[in-house]
C-alpha atoms as a PDB file:
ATOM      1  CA  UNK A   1     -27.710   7.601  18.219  1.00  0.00           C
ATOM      2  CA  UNK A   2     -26.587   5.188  15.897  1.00  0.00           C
ATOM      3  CA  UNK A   3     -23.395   5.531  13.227  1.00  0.00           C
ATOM      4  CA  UNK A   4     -24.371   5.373   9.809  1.00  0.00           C
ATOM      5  CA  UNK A   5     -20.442   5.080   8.570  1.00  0.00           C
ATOM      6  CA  UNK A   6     -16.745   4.594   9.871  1.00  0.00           C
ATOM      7  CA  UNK A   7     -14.149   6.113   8.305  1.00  0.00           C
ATOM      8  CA  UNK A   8     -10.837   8.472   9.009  1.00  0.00           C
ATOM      9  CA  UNK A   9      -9.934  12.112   8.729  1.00  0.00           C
ATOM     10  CA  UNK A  10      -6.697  12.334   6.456  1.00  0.00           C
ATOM     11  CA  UNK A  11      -4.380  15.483   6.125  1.00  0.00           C
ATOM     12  CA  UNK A  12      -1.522  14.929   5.276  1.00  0.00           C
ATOM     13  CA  UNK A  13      -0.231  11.852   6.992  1.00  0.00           C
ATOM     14  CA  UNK A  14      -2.152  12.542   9.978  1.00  0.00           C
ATOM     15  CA  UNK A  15      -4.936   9.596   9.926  1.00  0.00           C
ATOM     16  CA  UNK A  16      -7.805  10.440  12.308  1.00  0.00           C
ATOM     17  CA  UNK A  17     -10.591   7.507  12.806  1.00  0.00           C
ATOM     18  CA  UNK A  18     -14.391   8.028  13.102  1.00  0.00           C
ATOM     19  CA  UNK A  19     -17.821   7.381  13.363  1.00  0.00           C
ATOM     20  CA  UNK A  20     -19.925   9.760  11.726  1.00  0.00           C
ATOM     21  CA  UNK A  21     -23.869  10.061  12.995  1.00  0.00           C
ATOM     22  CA  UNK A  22     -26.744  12.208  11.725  1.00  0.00           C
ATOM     23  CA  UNK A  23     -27.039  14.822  13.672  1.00  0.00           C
ATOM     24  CA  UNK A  24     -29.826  16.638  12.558  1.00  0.00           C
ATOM     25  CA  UNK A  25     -33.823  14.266  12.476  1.00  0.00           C
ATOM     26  CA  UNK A  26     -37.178  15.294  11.464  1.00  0.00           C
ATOM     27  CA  UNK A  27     -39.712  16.164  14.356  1.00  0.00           C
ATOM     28  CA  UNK A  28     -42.867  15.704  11.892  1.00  0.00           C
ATOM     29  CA  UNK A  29     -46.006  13.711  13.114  1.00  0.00           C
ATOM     30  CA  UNK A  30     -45.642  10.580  10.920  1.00  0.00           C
ATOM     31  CA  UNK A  31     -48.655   9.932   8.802  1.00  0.00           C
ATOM     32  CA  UNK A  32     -49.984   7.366   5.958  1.00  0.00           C
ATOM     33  CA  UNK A  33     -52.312   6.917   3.707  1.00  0.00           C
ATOM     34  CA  UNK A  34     -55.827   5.047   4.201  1.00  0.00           C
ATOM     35  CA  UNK A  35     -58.894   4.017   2.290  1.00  0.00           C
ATOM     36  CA  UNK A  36     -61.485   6.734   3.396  1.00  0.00           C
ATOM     37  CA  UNK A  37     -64.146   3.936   3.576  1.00  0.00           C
ATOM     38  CA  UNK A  38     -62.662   1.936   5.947  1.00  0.00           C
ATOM     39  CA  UNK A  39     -59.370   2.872   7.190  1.00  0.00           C
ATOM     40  CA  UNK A  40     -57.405   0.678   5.333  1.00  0.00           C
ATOM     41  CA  UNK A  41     -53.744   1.104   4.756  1.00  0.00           C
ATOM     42  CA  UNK A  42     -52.746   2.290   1.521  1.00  0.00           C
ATOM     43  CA  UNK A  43     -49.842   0.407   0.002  1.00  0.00           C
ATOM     44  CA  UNK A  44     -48.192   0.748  -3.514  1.00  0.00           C
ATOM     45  CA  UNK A  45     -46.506  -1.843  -5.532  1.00  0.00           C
ATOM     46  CA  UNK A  46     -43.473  -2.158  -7.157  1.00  0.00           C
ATOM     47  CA  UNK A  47     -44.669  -2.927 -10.929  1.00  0.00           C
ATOM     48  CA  UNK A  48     -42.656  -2.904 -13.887  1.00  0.00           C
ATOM     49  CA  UNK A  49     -44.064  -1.607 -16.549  1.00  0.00           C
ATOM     50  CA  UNK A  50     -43.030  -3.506 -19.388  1.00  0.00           C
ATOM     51  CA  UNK A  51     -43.880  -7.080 -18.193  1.00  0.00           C
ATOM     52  CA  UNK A  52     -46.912  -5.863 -15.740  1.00  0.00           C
ATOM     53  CA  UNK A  53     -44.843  -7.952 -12.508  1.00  0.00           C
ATOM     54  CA  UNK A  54     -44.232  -6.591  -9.552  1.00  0.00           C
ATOM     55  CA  UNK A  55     -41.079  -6.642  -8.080  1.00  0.00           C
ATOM     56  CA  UNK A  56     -39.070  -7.722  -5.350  1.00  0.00           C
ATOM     57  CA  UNK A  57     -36.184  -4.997  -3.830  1.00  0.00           C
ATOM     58  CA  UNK A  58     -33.694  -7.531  -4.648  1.00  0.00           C
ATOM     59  CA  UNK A  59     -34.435  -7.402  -8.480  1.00  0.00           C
ATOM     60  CA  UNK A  60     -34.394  -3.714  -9.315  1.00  0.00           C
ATOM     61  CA  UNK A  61     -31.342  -1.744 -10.490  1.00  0.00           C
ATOM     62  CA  UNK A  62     -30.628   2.102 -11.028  1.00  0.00           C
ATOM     63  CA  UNK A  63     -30.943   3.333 -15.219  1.00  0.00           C
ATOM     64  CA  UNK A  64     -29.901   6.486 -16.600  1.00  0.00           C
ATOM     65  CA  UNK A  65     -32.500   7.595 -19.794  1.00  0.00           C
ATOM     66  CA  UNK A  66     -30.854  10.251 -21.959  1.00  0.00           C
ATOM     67  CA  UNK A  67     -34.665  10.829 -23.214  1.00  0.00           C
ATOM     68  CA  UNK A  68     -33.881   8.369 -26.534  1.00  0.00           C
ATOM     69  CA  UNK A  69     -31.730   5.568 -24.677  1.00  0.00           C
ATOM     70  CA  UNK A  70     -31.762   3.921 -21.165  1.00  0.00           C
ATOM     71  CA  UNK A  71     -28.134   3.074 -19.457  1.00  0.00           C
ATOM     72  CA  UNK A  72     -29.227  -0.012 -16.803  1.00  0.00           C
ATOM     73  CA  UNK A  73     -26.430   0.668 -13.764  1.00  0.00           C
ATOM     74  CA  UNK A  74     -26.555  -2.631 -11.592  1.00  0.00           C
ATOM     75  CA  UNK A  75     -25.536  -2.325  -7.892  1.00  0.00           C
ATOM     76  CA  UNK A  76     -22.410  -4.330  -8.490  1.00  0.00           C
ATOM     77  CA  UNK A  77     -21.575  -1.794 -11.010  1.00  0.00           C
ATOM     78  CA  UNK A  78     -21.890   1.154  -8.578  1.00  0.00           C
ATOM     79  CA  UNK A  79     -19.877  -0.547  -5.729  1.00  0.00           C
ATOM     80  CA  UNK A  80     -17.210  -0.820  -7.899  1.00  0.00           C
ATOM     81  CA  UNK A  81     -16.576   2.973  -8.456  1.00  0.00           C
ATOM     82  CA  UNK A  82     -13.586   4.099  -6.515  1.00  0.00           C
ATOM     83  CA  UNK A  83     -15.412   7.047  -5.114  1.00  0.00           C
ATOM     84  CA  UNK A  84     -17.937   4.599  -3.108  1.00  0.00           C
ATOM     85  CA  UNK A  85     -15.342   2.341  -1.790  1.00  0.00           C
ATOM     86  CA  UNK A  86     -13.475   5.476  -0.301  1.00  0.00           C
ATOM     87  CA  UNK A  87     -13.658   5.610   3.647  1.00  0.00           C
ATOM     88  CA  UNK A  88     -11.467   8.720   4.103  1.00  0.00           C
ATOM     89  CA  UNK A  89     -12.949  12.098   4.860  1.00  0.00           C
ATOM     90  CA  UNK A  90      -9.668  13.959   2.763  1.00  0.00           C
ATOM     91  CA  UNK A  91      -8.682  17.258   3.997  1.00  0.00           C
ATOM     92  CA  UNK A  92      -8.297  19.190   0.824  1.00  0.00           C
ATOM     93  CA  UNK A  93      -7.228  23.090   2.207  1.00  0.00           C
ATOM     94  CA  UNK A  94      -8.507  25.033   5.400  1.00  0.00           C
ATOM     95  CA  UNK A  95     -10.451  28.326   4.192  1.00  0.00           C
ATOM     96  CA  UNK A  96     -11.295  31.324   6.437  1.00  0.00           C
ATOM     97  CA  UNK A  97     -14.874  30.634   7.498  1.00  0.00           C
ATOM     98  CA  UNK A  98     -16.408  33.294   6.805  1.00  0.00           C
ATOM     99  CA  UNK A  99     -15.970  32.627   3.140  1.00  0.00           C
ATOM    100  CA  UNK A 100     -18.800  29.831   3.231  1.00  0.00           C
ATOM    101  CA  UNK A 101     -21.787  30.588   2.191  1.00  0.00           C
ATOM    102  CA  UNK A 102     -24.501  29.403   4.011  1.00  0.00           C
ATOM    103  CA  UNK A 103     -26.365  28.602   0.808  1.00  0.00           C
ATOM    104  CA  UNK A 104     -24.411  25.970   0.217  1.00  0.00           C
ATOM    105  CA  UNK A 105     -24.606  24.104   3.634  1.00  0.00           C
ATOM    106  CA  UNK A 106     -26.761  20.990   2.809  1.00  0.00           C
ATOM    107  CA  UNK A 107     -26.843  17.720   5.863  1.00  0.00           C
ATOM    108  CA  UNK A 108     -25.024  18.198   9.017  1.00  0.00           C
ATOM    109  CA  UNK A 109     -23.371  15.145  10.980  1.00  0.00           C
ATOM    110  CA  UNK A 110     -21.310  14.383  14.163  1.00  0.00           C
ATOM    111  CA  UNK A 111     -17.771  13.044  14.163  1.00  0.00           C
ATOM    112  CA  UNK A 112     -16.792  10.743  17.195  1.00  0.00           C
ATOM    113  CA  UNK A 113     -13.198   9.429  17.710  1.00  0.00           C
ATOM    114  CA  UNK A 114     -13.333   5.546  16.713  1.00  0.00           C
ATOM    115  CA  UNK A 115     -10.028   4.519  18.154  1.00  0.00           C
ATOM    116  CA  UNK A 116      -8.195   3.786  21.214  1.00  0.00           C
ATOM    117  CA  UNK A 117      -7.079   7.320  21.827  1.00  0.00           C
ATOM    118  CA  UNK A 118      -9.071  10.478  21.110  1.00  0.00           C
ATOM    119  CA  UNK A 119      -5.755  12.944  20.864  1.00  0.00           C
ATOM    120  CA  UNK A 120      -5.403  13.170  17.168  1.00  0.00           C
ATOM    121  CA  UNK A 121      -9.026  14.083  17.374  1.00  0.00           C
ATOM    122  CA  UNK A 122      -8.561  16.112  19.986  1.00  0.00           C
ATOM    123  CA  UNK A 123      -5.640  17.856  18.272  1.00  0.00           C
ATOM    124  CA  UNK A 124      -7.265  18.453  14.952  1.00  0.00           C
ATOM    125  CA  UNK A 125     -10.595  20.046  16.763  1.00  0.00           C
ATOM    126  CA  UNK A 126      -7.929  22.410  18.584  1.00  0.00           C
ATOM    127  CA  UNK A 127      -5.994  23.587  15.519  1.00  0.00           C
ATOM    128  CA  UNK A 128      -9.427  24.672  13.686  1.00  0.00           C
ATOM    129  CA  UNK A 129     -10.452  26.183  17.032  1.00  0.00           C
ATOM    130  CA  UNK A 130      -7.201  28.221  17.096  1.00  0.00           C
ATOM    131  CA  UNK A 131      -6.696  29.061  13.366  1.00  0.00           C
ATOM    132  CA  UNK A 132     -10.363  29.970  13.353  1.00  0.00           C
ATOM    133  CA  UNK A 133     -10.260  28.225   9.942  1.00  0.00           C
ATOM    134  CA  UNK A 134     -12.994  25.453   8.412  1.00  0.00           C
ATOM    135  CA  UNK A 135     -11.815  22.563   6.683  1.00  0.00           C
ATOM    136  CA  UNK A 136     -12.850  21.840   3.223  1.00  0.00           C
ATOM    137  CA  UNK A 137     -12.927  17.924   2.912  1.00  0.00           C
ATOM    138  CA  UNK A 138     -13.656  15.461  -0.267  1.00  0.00           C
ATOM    139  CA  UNK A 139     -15.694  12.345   1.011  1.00  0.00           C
ATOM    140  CA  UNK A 140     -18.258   9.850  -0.473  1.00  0.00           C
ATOM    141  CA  UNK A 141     -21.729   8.307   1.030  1.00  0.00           C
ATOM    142  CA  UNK A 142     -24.349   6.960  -0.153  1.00  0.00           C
ATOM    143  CA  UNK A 143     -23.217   6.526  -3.938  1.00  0.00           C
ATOM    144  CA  UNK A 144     -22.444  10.126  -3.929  1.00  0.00           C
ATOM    145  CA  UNK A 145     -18.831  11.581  -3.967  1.00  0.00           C
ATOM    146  CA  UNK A 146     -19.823  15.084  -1.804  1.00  0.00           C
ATOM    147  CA  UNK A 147     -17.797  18.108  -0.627  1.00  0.00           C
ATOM    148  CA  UNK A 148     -17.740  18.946   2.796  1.00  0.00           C
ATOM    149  CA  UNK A 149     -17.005  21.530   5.299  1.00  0.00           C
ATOM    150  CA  UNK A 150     -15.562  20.289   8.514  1.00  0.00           C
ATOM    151  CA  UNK A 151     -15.874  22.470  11.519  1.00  0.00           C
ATOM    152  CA  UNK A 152     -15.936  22.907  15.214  1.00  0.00           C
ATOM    153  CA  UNK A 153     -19.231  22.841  17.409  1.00  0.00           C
ATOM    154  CA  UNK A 154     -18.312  22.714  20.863  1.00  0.00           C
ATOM    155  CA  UNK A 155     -16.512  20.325  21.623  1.00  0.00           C
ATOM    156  CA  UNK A 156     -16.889  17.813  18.969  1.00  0.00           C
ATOM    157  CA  UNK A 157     -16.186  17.739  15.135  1.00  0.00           C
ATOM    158  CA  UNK A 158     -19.175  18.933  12.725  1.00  0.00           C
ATOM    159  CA  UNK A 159     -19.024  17.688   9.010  1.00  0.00           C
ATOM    160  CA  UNK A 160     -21.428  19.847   7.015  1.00  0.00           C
ATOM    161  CA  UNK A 161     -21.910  18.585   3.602  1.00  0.00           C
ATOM    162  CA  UNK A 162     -21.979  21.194   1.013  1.00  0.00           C
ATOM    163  CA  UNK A 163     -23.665  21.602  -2.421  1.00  0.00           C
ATOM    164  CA  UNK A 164     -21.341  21.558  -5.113  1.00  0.00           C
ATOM    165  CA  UNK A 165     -20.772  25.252  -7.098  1.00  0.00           C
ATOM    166  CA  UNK A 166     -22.736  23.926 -10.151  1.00  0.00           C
ATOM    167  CA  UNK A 167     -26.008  22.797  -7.925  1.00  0.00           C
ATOM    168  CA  UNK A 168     -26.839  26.504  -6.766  1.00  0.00           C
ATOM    169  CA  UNK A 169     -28.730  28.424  -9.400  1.00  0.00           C
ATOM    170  CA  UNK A 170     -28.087  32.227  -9.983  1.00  0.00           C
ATOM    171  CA  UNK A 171     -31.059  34.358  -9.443  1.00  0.00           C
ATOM    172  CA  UNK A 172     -31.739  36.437 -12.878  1.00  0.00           C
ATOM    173  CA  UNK A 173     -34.960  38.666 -12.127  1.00  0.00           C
ATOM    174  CA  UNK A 174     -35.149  41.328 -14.879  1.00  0.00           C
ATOM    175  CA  UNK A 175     -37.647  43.269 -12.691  1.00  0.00           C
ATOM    176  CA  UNK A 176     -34.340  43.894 -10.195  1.00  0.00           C
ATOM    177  CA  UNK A 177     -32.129  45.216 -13.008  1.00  0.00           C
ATOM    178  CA  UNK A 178     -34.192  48.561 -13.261  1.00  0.00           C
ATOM    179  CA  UNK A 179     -33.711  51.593 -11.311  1.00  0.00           C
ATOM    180  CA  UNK A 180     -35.770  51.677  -8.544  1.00  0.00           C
ATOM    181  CA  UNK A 181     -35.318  55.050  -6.107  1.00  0.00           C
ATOM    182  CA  UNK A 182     -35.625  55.048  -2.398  1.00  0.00           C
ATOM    183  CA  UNK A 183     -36.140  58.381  -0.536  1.00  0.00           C
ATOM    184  CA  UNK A 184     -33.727  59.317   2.734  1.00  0.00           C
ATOM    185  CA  UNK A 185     -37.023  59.494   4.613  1.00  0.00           C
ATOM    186  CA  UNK A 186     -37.988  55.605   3.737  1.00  0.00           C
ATOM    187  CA  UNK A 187     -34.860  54.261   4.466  1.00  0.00           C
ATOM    188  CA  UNK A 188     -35.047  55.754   7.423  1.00  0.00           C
ATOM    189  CA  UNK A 189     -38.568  54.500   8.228  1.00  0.00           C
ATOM    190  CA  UNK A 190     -37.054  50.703   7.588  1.00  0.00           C
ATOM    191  CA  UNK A 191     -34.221  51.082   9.875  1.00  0.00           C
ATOM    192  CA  UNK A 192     -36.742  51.915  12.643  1.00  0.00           C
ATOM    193  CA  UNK A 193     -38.799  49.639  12.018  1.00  0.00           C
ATOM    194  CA  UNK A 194     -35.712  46.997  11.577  1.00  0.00           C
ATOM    195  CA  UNK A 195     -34.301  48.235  14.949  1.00  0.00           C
ATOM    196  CA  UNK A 196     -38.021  47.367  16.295  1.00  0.00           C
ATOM    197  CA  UNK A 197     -37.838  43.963  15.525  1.00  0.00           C
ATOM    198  CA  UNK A 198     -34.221  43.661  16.486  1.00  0.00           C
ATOM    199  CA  UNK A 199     -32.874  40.652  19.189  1.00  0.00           C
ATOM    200  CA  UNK A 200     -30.860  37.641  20.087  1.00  0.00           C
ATOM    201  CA  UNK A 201     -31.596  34.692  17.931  1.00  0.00           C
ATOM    202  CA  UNK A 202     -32.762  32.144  20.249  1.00  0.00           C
ATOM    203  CA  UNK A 203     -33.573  28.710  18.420  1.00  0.00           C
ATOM    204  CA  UNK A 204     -35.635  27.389  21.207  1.00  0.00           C
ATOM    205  CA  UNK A 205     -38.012  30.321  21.286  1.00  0.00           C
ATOM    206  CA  UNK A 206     -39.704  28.871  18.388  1.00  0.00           C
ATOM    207  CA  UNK A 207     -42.323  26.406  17.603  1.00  0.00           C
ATOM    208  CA  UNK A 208     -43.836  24.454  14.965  1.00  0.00           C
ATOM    209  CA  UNK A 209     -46.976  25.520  15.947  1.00  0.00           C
ATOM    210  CA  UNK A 210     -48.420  23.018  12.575  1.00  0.00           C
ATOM    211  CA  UNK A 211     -46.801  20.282  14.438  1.00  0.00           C
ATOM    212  CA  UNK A 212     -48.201  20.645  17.788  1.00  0.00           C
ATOM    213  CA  UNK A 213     -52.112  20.970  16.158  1.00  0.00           C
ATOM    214  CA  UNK A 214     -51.713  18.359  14.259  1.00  0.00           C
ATOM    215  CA  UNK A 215     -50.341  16.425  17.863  1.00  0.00           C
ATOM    216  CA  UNK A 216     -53.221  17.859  20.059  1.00  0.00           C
ATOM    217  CA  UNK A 217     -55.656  16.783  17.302  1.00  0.00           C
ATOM    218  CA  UNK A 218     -54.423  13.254  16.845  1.00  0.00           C
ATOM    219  CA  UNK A 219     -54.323  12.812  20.663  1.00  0.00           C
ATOM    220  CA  UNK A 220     -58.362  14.122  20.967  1.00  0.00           C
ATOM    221  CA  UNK A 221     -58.970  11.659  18.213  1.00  0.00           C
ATOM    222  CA  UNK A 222     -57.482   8.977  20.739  1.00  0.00           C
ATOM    223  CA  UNK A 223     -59.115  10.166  23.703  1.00  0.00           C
ATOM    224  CA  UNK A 224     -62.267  10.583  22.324  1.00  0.00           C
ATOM    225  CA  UNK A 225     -62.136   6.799  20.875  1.00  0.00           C
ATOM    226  CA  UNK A 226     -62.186   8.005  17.067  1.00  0.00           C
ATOM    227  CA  UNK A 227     -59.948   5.312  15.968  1.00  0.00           C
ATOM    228  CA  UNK A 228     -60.276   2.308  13.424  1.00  0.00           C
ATOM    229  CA  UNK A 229     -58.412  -1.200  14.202  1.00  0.00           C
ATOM    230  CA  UNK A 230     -54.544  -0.992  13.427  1.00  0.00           C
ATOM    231  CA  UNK A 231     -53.078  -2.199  10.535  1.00  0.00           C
ATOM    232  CA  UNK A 232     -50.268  -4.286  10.267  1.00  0.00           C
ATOM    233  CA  UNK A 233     -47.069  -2.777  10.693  1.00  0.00           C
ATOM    234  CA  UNK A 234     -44.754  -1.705   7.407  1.00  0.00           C
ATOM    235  CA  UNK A 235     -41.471  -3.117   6.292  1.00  0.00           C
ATOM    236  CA  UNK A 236     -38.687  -1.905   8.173  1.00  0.00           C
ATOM    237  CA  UNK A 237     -36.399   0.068   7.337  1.00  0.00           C
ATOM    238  CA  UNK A 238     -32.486  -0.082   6.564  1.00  0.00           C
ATOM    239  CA  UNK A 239     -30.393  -0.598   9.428  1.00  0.00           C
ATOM    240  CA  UNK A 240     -27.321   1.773   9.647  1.00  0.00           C
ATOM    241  CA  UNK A 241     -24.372   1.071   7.986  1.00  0.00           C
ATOM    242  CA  UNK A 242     -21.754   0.350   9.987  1.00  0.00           C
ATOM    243  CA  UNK A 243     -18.982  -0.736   8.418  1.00  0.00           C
ATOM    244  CA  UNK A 244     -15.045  -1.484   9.830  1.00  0.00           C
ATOM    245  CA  UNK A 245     -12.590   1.673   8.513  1.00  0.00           C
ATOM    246  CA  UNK A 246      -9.444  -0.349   8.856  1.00  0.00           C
ATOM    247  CA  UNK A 247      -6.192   1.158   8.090  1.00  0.00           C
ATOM    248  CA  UNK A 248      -3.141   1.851  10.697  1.00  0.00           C
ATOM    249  CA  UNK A 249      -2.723   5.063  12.354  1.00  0.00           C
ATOM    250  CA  UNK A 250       0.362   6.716  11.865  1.00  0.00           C
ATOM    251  CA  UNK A 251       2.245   7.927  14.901  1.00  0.00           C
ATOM    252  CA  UNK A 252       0.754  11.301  15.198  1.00  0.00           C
ATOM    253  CA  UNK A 253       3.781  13.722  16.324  1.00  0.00           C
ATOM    254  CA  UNK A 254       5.920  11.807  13.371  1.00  0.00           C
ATOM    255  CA  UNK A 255       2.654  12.323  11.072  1.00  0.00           C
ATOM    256  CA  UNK A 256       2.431  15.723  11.556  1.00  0.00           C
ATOM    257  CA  UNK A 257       6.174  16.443  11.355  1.00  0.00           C
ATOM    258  CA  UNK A 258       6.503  14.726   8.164  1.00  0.00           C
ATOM    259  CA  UNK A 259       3.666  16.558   6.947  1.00  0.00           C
ATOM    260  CA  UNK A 260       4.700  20.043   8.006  1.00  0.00           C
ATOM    261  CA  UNK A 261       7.711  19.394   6.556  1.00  0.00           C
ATOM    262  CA  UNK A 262       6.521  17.903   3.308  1.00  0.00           C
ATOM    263  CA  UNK A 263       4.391  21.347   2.736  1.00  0.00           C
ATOM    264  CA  UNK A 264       7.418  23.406   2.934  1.00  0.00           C
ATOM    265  CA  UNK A 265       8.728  21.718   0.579  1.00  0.00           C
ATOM    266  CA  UNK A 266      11.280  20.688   2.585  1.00  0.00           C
ATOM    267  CA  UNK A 267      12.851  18.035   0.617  1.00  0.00           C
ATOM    268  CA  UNK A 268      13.512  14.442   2.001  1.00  0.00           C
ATOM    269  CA  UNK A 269      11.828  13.970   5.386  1.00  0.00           C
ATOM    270  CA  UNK A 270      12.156  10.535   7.921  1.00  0.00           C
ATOM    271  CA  UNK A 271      12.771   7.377   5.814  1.00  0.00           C
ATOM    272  CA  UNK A 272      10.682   7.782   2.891  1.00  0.00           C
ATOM    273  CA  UNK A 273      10.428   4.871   0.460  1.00  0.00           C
ATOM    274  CA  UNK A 274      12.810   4.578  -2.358  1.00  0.00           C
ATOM    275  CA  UNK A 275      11.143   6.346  -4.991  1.00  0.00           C
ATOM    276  CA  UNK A 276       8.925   8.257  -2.716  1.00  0.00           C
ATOM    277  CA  UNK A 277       8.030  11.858  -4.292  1.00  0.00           C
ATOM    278  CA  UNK A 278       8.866  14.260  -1.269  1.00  0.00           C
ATOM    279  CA  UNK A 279       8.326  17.751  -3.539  1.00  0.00           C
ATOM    280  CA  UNK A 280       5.616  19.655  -2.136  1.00  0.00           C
ATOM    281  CA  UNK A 281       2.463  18.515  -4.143  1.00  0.00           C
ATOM    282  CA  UNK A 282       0.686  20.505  -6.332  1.00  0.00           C
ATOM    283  CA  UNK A 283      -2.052  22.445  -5.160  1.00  0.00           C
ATOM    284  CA  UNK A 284      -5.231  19.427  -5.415  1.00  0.00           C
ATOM    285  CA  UNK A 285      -8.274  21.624  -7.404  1.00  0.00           C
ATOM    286  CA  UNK A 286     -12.059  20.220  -6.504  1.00  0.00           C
ATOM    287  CA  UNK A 287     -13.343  19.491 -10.240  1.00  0.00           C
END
């Protein structure tokens, strides 16, 4: 696997470096277009439609059209919103987890430790492991600022980015508002047949049985010489993004001490800066 971002784990003052990797991929067969004729590789252009040209990667920006004007966002402009530059994976409360809802679960990715010492990684898995508590983080990838739910799978750290509250839609069917009655002796007959059906989930139990046709018929294709000259190979693709996080780490038993003490509202703690607000902060609200 390859990391597709650096960055640290902040709560509090606790500062906890890492690499974050995909950890889900896509088993489908791969397939392209071709020319029916002769095999040919489809390919599509890049054309602007106002001057007819076609147009190179390096040359197109994002727009915004409001359906009467169009807002042209370059990449320079994007880069520069604080959100984007942000490699911190902020800790913003820990919720019980069974308070998620697993609609709102959207990509899944690894954590590793990126330092010289796993402990404060090590530390931070234990103390979700113990409180039996998820972590509801603030992050940003990709040119999107995205709320996250980091967890505990196994030994390693999971962060499971989430939808935000406004992106799931409420389900309105009038046909569900009416009274509908169920006799005893058909609930009955669904709990039998439920119990029938009842087991263990076992993930690896189950196929993609489209997937493995679509396999067996591509490899009779090959084996039976029903094949038309390759064609040249696509443009790659983007390489990961792997980017320095930077930043010192805090000395992790003074970190958390400070920190602990900080949410008690325990007034002055260590050597703060002249200046330095040591109140406990206000509660941070997700927008």
């Amino acid at each position: 696997m390859r990391s597709i971002w650096k960055g640290s784990i902040t709560f509090g003052l606790v500062n906890v470096p890492v690499k974050v990797y995909s950890a889900t991929e896509d088993h489908d067969t791969p397939l392209h277009q071709v020319h029916d004729a002769d095999g040919g590789r489809i390919r599509y252009q890049r054309r602007c439609s106002r001057c007819g040209r076609v147009v190179d990667y390096a040359h197109i920006d994002k727009a915004y059209d409001d359906g009467e004007n169009t807002v042209v966002l370059t990449e320079e402009e994007l880069r520069r919103l604080p959100a984007e530059k942000s490699r911190e994976i902020d800790v913003v409360e820990f919720v019980p987890s069974e308070q998620l809802d697993p609609m709102l679960f959207e990509k899944s990715y690894f954590l590793e430790p990126d330092g010289a010492s796993p402990k404060a990684y090590v530390l931070l898995r234990r103390a979700l492991e113990a409180s039996d508590r998820t972590a509801i983080v603030r992050f940003a990838l990709r040119q999107k600022t995205r709320l996250g739910a980091l967890r505990v799978r196994g030994d390693v750290l999971l962060l499971q980015a989430l939808l935000w509250s406004d992106e799931v839609r409420e389900a309105d069917f009038p046909a569900l508002a009416e009274s509908t009655k169920i006799s005893r002796q058909e609930l009955e007959l669904s709990a039998a047949l439920v119990e029938s059906f009842s087991s263990d989930f076992t993930p690896q139990d189950y196929r993609d049985d489209y997937q493995d046709q679509l396999r067996e018929l591509i490899e009779a294709k090959l084996a039976a010489g029903e094949t038309v000259e390759a064609a040249e190979a696509g443009e790659a693709g983007d390489g990961a993004e792997e980017e320095s996080a930077g930043g010192e780490v805090l000395d992790l038993m003074e970190a958390l001490r400070r920190s602990v003490e900080r949410s008690r509202g325990g007034g002055k703690v260590g050597t703060a800066a002249e200046g330095e607000d040591t109140a406990r902060p206000a509660k941070r609200r997700i927008p």
